[in-house]
N, C-alpha and C. Protein backbone atom coordinates (compact mmCIF):
# COMPACT_ATOMS: atom_id res chain seq x y z
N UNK A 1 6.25 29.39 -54.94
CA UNK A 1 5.45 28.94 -53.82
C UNK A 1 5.96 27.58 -53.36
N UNK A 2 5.86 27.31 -52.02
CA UNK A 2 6.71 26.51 -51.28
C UNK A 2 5.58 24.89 -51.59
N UNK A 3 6.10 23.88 -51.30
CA UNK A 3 4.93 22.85 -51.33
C UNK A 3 4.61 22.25 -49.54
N UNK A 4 3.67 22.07 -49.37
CA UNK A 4 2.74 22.24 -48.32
C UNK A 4 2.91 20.40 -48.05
N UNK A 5 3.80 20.12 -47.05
CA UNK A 5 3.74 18.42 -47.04
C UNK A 5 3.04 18.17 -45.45
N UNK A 6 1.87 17.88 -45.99
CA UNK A 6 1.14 17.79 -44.77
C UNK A 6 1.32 16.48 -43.51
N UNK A 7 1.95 15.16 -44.85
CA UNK A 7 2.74 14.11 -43.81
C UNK A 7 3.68 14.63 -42.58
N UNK A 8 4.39 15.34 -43.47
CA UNK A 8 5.79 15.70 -42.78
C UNK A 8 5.61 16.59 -41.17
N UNK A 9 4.27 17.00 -41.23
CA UNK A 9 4.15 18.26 -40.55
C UNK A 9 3.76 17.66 -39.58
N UNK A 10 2.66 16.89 -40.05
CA UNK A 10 1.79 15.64 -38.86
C UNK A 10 2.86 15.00 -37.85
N UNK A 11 3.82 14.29 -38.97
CA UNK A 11 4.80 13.28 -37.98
C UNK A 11 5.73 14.28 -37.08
N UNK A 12 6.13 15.76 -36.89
CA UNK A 12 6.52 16.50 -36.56
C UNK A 12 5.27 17.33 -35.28
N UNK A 13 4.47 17.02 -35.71
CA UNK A 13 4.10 17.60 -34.44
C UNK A 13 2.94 16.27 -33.52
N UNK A 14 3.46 14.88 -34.10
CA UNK A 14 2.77 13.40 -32.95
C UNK A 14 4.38 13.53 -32.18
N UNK A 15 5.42 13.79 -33.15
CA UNK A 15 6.86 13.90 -32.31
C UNK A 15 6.62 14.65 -31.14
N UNK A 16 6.21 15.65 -31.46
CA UNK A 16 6.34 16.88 -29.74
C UNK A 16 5.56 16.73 -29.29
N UNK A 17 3.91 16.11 -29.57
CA UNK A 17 3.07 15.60 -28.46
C UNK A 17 3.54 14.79 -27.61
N UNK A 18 4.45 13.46 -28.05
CA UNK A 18 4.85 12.44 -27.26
C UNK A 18 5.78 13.23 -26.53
N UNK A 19 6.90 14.29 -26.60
CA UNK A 19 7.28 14.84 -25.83
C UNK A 19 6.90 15.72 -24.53
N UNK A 20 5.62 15.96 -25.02
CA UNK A 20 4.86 16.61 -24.03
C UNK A 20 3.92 15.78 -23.15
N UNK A 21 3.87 14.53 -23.34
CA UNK A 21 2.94 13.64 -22.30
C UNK A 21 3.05 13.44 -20.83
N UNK A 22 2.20 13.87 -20.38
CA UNK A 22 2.48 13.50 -18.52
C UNK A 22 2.55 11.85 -18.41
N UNK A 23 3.03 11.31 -17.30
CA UNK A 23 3.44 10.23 -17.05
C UNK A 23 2.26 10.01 -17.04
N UNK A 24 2.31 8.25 -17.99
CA UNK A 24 1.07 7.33 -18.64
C UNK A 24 0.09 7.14 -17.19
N UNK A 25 0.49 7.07 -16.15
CA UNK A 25 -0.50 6.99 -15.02
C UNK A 25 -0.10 7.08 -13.24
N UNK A 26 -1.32 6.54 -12.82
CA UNK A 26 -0.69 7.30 -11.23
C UNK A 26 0.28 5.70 -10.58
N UNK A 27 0.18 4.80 -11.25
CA UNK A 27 0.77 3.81 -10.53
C UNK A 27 2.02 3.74 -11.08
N UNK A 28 2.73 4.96 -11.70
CA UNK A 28 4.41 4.59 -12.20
C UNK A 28 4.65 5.76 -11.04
N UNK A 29 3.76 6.76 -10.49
CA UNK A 29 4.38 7.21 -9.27
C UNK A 29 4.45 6.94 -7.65
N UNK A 30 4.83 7.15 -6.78
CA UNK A 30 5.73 6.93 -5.59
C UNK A 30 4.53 7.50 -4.65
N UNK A 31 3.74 6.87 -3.58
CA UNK A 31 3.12 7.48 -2.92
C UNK A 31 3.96 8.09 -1.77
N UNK A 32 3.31 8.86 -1.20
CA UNK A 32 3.47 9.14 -0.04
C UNK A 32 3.54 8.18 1.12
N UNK A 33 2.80 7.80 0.95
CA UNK A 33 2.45 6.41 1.99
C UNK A 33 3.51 5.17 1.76
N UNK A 34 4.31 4.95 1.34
CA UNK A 34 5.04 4.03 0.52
C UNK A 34 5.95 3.96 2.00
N UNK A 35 6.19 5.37 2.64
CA UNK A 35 7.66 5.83 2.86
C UNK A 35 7.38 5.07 4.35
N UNK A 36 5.71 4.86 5.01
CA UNK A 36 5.90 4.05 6.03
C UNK A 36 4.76 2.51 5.71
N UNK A 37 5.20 2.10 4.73
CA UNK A 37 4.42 1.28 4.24
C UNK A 37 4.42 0.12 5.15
N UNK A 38 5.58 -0.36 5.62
CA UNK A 38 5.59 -1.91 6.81
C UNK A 38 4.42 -1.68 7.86
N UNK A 39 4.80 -0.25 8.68
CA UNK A 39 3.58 0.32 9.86
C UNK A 39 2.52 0.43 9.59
N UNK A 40 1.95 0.56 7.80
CA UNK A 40 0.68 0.62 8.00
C UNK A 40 0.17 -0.66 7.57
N UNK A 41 0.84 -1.56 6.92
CA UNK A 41 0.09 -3.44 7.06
C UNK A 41 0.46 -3.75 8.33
N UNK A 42 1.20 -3.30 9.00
CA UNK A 42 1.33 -4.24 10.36
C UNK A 42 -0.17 -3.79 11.08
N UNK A 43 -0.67 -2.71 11.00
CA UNK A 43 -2.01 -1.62 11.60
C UNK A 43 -2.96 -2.37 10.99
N UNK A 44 -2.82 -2.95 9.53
CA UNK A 44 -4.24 -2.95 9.05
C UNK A 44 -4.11 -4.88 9.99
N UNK A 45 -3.05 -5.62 9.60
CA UNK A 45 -3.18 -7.23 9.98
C UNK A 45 -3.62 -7.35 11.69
N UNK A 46 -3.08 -5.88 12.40
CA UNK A 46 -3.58 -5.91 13.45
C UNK A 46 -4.84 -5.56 13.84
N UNK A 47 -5.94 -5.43 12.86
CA UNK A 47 -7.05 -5.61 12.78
C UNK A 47 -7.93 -3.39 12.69
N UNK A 48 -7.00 -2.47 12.27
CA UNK A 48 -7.12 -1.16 12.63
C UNK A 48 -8.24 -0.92 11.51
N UNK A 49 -9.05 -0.17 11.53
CA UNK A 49 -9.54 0.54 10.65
C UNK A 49 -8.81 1.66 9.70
N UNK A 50 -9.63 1.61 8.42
CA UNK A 50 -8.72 2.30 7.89
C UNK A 50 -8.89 4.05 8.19
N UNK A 51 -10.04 4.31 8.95
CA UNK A 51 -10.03 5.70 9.98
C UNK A 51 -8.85 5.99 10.66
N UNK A 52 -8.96 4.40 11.38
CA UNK A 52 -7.71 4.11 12.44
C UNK A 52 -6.47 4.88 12.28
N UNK A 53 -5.93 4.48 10.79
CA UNK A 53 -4.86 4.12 10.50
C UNK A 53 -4.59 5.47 9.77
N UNK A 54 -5.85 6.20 9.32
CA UNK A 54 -5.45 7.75 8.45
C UNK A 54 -5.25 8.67 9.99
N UNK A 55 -6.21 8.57 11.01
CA UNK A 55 -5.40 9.36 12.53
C UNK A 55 -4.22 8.89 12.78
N UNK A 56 -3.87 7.57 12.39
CA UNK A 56 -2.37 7.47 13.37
C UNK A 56 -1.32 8.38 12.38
N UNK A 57 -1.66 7.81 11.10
CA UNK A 57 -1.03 8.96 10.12
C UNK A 57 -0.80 10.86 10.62
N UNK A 58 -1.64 11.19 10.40
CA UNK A 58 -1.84 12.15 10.91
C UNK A 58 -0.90 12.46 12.30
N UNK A 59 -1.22 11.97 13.11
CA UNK A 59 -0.76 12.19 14.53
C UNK A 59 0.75 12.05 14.52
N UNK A 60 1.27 10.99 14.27
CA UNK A 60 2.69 10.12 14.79
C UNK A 60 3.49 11.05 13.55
N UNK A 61 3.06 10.72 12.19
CA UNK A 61 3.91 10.54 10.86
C UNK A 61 3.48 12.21 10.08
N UNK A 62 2.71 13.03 10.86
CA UNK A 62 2.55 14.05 10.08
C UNK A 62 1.75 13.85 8.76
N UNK A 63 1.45 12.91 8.40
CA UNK A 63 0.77 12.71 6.73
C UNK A 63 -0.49 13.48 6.69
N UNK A 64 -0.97 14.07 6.10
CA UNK A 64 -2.73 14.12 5.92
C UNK A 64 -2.84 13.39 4.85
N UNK A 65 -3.79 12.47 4.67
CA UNK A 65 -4.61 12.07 3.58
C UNK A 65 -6.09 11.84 4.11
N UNK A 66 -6.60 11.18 2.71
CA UNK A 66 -7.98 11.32 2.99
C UNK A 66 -7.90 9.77 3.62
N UNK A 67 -9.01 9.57 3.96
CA UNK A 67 -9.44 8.24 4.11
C UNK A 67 -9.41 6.88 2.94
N UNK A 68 -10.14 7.39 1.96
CA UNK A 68 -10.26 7.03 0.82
C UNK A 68 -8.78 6.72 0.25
N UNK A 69 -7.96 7.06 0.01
CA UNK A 69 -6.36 7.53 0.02
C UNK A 69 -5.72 5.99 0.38
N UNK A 70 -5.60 6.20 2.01
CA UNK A 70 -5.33 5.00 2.49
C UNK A 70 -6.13 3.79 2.04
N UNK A 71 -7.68 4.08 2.06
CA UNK A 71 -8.04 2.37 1.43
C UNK A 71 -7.68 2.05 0.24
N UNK A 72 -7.95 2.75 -0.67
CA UNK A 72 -6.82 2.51 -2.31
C UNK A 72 -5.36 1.86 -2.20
N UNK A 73 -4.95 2.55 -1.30
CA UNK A 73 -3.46 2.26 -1.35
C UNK A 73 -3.14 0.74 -0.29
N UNK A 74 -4.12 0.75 0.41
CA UNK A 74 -4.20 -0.41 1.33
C UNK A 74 -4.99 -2.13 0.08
N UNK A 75 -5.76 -1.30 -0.56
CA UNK A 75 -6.13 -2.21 -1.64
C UNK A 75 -5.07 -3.29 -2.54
N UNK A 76 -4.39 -1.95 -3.07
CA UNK A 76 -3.17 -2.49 -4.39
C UNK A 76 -1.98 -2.80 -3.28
N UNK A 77 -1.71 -2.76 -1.85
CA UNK A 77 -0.65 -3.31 -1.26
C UNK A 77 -0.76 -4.11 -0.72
N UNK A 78 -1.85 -4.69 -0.16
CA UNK A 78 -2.44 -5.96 0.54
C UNK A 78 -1.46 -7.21 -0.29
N UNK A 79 -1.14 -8.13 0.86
CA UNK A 79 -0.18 -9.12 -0.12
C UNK A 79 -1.73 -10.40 0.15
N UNK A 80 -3.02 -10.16 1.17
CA UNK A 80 -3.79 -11.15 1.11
C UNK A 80 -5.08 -10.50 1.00
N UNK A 81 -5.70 -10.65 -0.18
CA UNK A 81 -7.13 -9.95 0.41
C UNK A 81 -8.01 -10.38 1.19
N UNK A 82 -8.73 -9.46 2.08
CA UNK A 82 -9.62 -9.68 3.41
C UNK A 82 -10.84 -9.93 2.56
């Protein structure tokens, strides 16, 4: 009978969990919004709503997002907060 090393088995399978982890969070990825990021602070400093600014999306740039979307992302890119 074989011996049963329960260390060995553990550190063998925290190994392939860490292999299997989705990226640690959403801010190591690339928005969408990134790609016209200058046009939409120039929209918000020009005083737009952020309604404003999810229709111009929409319209001009093809994007859908939500509303909510843009203010998050208008949040963490702001270089001054209002």
């Amino acid at each position: 009978m074989s011996q049963f090393d329960a260390v060995a088995i553990a550190a063998q399978l925290r190994a392939e969990s860490r292999a299997r982890r989705k990226p640690p969070s959403y801010l190591q990825r690339r928005s969408v919004l990134d790609t016209c990021a200058f046009e939409i602070l120039q929209l918000d400093k020009a005083g737009c709503t952020v309604g404003e600014i999810r229709h111009w999306l929409e319209i001009s740039k093809r994007i859908q997002v939500h509303r909510t979307t843009v203010q998050r992302w208008l949040h963490s890119n702001r270089s001054t907060p209002l």
